[in-house]
N, C-alpha and C. Protein backbone atom coordinates (compact mmCIF):
# COMPACT_ATOMS: atom_id res chain seq x y z
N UNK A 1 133.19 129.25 123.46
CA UNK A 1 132.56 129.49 122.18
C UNK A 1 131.03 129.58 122.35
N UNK A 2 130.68 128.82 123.35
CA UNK A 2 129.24 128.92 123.52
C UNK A 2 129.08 130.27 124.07
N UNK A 3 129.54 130.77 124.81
CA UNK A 3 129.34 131.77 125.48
C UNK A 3 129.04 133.16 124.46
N UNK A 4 129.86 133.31 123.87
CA UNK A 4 130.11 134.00 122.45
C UNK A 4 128.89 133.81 121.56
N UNK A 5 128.56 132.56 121.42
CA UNK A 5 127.39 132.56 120.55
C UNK A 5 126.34 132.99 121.10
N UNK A 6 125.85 132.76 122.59
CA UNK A 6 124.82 133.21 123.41
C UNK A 6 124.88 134.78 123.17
N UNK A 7 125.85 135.33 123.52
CA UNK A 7 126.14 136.46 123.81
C UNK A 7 125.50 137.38 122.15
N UNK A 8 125.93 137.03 121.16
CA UNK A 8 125.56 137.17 120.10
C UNK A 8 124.04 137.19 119.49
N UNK A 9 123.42 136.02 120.20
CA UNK A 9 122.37 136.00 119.96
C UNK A 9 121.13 137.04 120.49
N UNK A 10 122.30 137.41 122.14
CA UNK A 10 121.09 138.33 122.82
C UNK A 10 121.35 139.56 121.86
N UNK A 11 122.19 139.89 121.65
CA UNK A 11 122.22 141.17 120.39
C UNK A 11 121.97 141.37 119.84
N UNK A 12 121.38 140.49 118.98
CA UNK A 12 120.15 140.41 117.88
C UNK A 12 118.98 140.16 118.44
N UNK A 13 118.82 139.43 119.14
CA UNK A 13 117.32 140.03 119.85
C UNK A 13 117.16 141.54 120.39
N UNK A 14 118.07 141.61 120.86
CA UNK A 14 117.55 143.24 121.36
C UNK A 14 117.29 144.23 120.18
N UNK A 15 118.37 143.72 118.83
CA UNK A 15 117.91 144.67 117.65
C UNK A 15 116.72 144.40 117.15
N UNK A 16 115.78 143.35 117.20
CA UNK A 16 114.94 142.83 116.74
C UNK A 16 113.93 143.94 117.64
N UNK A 17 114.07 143.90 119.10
CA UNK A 17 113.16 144.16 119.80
C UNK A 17 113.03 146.49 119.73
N UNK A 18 113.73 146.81 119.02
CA UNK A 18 113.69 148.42 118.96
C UNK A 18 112.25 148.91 118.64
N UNK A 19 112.20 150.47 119.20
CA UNK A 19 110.57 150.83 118.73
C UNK A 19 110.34 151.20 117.56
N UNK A 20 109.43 151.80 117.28
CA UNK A 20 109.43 152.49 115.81
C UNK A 20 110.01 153.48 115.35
N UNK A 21 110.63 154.40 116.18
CA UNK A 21 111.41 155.48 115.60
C UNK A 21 112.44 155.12 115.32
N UNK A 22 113.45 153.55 115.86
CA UNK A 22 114.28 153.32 115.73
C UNK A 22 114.78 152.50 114.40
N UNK A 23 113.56 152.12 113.65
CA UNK A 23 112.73 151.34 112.93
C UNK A 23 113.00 152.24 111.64
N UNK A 24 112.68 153.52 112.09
CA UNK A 24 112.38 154.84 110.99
C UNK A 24 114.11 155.21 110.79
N UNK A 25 115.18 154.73 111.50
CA UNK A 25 116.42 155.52 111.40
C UNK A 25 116.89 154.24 111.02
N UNK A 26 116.77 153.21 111.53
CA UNK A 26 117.61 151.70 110.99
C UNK A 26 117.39 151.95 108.79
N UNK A 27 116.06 152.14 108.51
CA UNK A 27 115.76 151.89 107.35
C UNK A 27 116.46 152.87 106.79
N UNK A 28 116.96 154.29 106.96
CA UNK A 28 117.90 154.65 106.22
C UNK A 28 119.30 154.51 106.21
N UNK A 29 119.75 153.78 107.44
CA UNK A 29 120.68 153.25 107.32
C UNK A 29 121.00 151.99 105.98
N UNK A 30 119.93 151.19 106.34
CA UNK A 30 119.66 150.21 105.10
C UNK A 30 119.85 150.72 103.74
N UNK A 31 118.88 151.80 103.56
CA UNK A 31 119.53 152.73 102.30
C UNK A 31 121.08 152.54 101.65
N UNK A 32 121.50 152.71 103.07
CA UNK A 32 122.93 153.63 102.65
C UNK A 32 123.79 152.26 102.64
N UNK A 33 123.25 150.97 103.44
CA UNK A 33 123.94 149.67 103.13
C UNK A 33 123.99 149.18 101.72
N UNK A 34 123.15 149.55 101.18
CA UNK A 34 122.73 148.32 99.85
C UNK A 34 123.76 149.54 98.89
N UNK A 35 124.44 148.29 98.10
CA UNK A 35 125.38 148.17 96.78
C UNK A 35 124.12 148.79 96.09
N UNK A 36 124.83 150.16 95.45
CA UNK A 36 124.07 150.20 94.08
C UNK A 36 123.83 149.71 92.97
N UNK A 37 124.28 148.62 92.63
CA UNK A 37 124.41 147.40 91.79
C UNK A 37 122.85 146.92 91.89
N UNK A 38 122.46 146.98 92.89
CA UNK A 38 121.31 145.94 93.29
C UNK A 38 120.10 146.59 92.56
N UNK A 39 119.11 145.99 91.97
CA UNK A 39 117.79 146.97 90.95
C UNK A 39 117.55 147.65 92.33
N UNK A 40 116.53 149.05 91.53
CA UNK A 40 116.04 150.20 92.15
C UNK A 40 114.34 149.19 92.92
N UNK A 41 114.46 148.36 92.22
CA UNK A 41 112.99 148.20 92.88
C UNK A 41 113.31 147.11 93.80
N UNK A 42 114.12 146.28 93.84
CA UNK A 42 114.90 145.45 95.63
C UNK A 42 115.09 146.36 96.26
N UNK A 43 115.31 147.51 96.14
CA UNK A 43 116.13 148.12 97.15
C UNK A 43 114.63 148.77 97.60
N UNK A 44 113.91 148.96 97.34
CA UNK A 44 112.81 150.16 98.24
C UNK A 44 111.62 148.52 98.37
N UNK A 45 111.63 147.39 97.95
CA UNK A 45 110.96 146.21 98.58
C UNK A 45 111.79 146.12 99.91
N UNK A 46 113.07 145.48 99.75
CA UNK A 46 114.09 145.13 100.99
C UNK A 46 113.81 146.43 102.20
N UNK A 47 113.39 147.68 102.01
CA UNK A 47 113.82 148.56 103.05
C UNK A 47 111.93 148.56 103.67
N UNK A 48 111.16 148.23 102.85
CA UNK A 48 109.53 148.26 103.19
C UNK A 48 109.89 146.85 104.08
N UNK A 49 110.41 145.77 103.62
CA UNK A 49 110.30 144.10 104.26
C UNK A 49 110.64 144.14 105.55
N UNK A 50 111.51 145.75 105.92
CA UNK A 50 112.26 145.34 107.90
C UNK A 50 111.36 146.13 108.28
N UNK A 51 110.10 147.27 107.66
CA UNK A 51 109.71 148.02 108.36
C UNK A 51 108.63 148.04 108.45
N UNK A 52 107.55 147.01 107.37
CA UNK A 52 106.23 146.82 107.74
C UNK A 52 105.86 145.37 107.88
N UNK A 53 105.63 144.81 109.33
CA UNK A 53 105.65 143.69 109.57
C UNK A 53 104.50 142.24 108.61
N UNK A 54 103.24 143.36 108.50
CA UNK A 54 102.29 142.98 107.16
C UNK A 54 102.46 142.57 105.64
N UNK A 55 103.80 143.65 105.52
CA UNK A 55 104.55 143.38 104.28
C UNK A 55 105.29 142.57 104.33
N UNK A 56 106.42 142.59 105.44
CA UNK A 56 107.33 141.11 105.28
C UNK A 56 106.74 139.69 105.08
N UNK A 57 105.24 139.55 105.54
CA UNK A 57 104.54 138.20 105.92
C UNK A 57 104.17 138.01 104.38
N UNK A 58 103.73 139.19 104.00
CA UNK A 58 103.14 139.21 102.77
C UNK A 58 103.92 138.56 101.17
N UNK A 59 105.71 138.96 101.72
CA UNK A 59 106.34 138.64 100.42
C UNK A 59 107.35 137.40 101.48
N UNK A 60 106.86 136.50 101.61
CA UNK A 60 107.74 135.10 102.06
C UNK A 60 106.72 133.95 101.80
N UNK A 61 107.25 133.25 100.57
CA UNK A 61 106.68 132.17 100.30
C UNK A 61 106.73 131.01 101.71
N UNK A 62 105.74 130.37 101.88
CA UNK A 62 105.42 129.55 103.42
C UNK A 62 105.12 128.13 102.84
N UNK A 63 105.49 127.41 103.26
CA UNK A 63 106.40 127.27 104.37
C UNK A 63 108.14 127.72 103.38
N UNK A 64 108.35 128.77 104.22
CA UNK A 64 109.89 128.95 104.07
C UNK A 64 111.24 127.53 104.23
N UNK A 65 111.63 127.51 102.87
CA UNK A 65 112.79 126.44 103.22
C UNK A 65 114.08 127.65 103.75
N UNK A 66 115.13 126.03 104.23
CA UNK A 66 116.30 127.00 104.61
C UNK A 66 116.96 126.35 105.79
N UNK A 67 117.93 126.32 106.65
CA UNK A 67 118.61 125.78 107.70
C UNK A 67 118.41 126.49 108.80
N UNK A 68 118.40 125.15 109.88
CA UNK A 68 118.48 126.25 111.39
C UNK A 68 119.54 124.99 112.10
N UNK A 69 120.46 126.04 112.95
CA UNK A 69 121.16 125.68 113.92
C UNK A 69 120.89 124.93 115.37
N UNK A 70 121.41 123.36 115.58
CA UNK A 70 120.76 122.87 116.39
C UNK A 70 121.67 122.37 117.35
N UNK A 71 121.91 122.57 118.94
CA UNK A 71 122.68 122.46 119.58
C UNK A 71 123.11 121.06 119.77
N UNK A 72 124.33 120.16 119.32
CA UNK A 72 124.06 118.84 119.51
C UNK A 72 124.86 118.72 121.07
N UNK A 73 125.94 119.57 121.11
CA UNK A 73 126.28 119.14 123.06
C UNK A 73 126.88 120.85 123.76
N UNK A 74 127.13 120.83 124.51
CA UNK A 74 127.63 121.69 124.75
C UNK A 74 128.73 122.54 124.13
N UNK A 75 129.09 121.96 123.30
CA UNK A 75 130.02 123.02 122.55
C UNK A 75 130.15 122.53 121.16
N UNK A 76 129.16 121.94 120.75
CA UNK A 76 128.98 121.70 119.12
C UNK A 76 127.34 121.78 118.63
N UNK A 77 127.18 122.07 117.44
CA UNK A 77 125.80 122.36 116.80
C UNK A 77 126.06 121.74 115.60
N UNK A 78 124.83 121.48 114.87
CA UNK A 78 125.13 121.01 113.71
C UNK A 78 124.06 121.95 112.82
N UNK A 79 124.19 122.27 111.31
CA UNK A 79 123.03 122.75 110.49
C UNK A 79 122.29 121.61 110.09
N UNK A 80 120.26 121.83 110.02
CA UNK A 80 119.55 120.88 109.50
C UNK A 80 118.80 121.34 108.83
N UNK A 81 118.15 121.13 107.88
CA UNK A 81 117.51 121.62 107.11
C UNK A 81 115.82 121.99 107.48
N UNK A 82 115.11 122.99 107.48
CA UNK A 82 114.20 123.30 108.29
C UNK A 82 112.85 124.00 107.23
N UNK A 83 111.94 124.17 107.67
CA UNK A 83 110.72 124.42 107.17
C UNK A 83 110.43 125.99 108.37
N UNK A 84 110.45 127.05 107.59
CA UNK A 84 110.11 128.24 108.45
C UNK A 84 108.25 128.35 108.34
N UNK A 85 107.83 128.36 109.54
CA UNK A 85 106.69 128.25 109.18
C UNK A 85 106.00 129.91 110.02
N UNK A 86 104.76 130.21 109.05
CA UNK A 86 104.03 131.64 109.68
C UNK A 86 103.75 131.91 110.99
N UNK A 87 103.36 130.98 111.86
CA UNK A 87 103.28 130.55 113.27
C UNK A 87 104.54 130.96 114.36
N UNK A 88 105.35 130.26 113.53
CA UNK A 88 106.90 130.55 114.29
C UNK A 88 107.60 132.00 113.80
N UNK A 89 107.12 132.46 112.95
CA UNK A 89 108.17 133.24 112.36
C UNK A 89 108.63 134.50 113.60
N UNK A 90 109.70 134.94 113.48
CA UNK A 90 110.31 136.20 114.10
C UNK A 90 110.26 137.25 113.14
N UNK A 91 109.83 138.44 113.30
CA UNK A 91 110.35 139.50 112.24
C UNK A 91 111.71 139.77 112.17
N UNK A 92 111.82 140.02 110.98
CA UNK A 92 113.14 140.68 110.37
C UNK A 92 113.24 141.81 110.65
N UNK A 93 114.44 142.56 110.91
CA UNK A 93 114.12 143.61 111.18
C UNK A 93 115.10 144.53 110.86
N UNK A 94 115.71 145.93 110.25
CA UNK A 94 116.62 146.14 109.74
C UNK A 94 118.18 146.35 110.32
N UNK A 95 119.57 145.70 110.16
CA UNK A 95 120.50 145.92 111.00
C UNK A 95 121.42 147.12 110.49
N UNK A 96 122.10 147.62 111.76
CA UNK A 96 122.87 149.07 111.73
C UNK A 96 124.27 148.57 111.44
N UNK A 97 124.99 148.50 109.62
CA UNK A 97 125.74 148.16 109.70
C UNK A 97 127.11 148.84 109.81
N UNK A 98 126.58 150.04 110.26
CA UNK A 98 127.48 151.28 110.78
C UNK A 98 128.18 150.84 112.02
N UNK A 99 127.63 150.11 112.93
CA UNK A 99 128.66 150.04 113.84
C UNK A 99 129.97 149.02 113.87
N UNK A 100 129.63 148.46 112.78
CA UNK A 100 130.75 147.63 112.65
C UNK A 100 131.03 146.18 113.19
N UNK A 101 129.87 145.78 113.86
CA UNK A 101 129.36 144.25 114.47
C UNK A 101 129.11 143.43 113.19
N UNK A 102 128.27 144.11 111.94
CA UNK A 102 128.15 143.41 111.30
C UNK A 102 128.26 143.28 109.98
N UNK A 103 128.88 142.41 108.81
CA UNK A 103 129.09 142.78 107.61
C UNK A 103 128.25 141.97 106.85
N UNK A 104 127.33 142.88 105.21
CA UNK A 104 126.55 142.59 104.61
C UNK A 104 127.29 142.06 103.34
N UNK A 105 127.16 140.78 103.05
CA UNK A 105 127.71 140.83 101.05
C UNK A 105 126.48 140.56 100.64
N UNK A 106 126.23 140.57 98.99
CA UNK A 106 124.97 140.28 98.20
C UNK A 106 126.27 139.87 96.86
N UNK A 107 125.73 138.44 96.60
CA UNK A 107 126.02 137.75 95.36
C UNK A 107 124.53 137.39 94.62
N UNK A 108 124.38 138.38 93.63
CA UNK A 108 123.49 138.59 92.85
C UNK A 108 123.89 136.99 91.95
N UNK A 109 122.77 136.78 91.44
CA UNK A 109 123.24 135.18 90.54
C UNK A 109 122.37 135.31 89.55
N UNK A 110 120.86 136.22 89.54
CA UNK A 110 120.66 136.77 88.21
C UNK A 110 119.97 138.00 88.40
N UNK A 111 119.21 138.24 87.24
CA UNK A 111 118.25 139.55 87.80
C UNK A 111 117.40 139.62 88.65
N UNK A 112 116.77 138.54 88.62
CA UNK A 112 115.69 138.23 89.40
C UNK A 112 116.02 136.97 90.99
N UNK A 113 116.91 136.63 91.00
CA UNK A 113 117.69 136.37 92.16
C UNK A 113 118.94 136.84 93.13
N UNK A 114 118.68 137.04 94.16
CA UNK A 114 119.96 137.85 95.06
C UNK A 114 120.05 136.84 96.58
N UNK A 115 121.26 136.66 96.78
CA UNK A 115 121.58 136.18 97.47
C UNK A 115 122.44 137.27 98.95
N UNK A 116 122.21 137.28 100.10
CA UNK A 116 122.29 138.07 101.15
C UNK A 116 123.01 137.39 102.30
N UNK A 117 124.25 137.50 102.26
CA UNK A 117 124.85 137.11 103.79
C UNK A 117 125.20 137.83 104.78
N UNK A 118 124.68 137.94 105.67
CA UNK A 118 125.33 138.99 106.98
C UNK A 118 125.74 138.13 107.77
N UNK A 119 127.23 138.84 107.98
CA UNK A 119 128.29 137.79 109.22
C UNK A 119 128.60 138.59 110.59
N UNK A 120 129.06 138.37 111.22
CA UNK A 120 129.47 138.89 112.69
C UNK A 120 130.89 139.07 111.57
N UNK A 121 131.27 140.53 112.73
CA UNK A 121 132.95 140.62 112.27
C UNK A 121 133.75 139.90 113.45
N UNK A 122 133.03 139.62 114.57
CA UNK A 122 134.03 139.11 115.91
C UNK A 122 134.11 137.69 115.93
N UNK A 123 133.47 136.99 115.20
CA UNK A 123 133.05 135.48 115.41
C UNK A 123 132.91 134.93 113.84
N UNK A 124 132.91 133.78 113.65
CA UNK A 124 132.80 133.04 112.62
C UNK A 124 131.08 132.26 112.68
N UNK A 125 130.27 133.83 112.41
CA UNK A 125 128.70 133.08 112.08
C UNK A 125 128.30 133.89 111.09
N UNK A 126 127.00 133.49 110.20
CA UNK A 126 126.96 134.09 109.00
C UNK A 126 125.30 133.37 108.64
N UNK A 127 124.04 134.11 108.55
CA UNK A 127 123.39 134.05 108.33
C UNK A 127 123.07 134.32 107.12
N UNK A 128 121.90 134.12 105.69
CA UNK A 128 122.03 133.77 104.83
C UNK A 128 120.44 134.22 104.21
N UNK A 129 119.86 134.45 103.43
CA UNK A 129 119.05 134.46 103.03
C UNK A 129 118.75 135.24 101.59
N UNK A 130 118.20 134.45 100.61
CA UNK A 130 117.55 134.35 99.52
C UNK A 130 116.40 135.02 98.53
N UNK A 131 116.91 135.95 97.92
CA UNK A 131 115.60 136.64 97.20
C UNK A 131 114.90 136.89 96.23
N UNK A 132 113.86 136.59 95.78
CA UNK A 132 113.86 135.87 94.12
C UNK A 132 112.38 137.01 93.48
N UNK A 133 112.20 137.31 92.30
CA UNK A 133 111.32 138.11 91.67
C UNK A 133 110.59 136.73 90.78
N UNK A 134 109.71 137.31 91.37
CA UNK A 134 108.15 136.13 91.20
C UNK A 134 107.51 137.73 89.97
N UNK A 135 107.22 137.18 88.82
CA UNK A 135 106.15 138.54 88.22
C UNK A 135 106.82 139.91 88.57
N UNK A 136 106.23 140.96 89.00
CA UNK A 136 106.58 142.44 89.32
C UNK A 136 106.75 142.29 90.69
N UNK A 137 107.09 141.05 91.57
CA UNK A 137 107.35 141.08 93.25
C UNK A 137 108.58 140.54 93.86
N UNK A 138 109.51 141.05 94.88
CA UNK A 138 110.40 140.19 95.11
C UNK A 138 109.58 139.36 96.71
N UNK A 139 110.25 138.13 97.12
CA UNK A 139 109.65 137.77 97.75
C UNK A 139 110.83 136.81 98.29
N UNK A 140 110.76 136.46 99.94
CA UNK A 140 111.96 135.87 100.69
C UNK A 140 112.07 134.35 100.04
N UNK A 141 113.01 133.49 99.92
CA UNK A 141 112.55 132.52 99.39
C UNK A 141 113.20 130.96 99.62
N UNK A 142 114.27 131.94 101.06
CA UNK A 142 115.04 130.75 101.56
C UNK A 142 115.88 131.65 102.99
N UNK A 143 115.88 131.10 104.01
CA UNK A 143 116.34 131.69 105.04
C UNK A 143 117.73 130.68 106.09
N UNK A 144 118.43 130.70 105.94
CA UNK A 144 119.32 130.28 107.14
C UNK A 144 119.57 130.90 108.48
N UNK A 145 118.92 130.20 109.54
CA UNK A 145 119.22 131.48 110.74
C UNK A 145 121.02 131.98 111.10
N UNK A 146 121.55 132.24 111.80
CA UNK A 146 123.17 132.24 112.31
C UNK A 146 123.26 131.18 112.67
N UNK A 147 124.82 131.08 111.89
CA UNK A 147 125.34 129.59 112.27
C UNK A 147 126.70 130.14 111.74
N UNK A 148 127.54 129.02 112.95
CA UNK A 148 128.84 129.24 112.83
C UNK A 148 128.94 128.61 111.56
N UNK A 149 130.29 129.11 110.57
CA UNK A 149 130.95 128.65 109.50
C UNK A 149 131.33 127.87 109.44
């Protein structure tokens, strides 16, 4: 299981790590991910947040609450509750959910809040994150990194 999770993780780093043209084709993929359900103005914030790194910093309240996954032995982890801070942060960056590695739900809970889970389809992990309209802005507002279920 560890192995699997490692393995997982380098996969998302490498999506993290793509250039900019790849950057320019992920975001219309994103397009074509998001439920039309979701307002017209999340949807063109969410697709600016994976593709301008200035902008993502810009709409995440700091210190970011939210959980991170912590290895307690070799083949168990536990979730703890964590403080994302500007220093540490990783960019977000947009995922290709065309190939079928990974599945997106959104449980909207009001207008101005949306909730975002992307899971692995091969494994039981599921990352999580939170999006809330502050005034005329949406802005990140809670993050869980991957963690098994």
């Amino acid at each position: 299981m560890k192995n699997l999770f490692l393995l997982f993780l380098a996969g998302v780093s490498l999506l993290a790590c793509r250039s900019k043209s790849d950057s320019v084709a992920a975001s219309e993929t994103i397009s074509m991910a998001l439920p039309s359900e979701l307002p017209a103005d999340f949807v063109a914030f969410y697709q600016k947040f994976h593709t301008d790194s200035l902008y993502q910093m810009g709409h995440i309240i700091w210190p970011l609450l939210g959980q991170t996954s912590v290895q307690v032995d070799s083949t168990h982890s536990e979730k703890q509750p964590t403080q994302w801070l500007k220093e540490n942060w990783r960019m977000h960056r947009a995922v290709d959910f065309s190939k079928g590695d990974f599945l997106q739900e959104w449980t909207p809970m009001s207008e101005t809040l949306l909730i975002e889970r992307i899971r692995t389809t091969g494994a039981n992990y599921v990352l999580e994150r939170r999006f809330a309209k502050s005034g005329d802005e949406w802005e990140l507002i809670y993050y869980a990194d991957m963690q098994e279920m």
